[in-house]
Protein backbone atom coordinates (compact mmCIF):
# COMPACT_ATOMS: atom_id res chain seq x y z
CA UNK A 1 93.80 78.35 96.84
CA UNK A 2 93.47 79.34 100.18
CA UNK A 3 92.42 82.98 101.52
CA UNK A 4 96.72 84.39 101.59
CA UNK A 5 96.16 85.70 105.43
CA UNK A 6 95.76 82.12 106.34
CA UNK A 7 98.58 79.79 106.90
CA UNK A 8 97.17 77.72 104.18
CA UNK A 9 97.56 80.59 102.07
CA UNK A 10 100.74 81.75 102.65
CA UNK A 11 102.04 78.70 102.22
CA UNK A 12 100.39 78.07 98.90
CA UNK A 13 101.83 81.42 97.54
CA UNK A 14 105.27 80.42 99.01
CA UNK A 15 105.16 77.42 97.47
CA UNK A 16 104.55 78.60 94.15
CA UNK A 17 107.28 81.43 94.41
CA UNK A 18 109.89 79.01 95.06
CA UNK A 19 108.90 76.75 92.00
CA UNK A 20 108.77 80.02 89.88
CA UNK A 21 112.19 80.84 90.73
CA UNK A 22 113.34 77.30 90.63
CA UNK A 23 112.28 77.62 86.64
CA UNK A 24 113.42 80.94 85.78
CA UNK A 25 116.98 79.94 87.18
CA UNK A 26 116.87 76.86 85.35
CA UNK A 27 116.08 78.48 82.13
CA UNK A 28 119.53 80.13 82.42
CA UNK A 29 120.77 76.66 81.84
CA UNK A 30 120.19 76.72 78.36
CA UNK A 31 121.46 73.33 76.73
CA UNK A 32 125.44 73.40 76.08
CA UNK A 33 126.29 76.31 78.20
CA UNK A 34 126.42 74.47 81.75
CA UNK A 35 127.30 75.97 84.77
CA UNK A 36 129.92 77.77 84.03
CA UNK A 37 128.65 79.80 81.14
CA UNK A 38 125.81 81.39 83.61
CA UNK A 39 126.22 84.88 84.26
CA UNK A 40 124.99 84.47 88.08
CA UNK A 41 124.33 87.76 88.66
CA UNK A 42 121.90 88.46 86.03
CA UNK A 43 120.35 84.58 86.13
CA UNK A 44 119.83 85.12 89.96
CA UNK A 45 118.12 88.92 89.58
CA UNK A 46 116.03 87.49 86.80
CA UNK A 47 114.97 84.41 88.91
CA UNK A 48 113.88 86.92 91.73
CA UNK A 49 111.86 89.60 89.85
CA UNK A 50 109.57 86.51 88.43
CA UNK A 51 109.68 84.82 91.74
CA UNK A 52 108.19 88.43 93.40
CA UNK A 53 106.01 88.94 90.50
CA UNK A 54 104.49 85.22 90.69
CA UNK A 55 104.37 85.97 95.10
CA UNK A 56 102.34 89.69 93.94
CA UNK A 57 100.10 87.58 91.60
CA UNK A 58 99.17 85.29 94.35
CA UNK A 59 98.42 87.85 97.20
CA UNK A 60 96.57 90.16 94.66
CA UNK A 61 93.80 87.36 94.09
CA UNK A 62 94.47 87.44 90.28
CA UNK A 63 91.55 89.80 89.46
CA UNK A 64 92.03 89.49 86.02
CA UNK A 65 89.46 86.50 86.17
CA UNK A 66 92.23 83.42 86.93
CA UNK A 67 92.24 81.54 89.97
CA UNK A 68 94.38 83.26 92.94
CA UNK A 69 94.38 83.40 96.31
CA UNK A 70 91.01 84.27 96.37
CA UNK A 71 89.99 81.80 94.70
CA UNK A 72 87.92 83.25 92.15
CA UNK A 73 87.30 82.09 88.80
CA UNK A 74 86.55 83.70 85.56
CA UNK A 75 82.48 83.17 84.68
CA UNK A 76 82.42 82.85 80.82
């Protein structure tokens, strides 16, 4: 990924916030419920704490040894 202060990497991490909220909000659509069985409110708060936790993970580089936005790798 691209350094997150460049255009390239902002949108990189933007890119991969939206998908992560696209998934948590679709894992409120469990099979058989539908839409109208969604609590909204709570599907929609979930959906945005992961999608600002996956944006956080991005900017902070991932310096747990994954690849970030710093693009480092893990040397094992």
């Amino acid at each position: 990924m691209a350094d997150i202060f460049s255009l390239d990497g902002l949108t990189e991490a933007a890119k991969r916030t939206v998908r992560t909220f696209a998934q948590a909000l679709a894992s409120f659509l469990g099979v058989g419920s539908g839409l109208a069985g969604v609590d909204w409110k709570v599907a929609l708060g979930a959906a945005g704490g992961a999608a600002l936790l996956s944006f956080l993970h991005a900017v902070s580089g991932d310096v747990s040894g994954g690849s970030g936005a710093s693009g480092r790798h893990a040397v094992t």
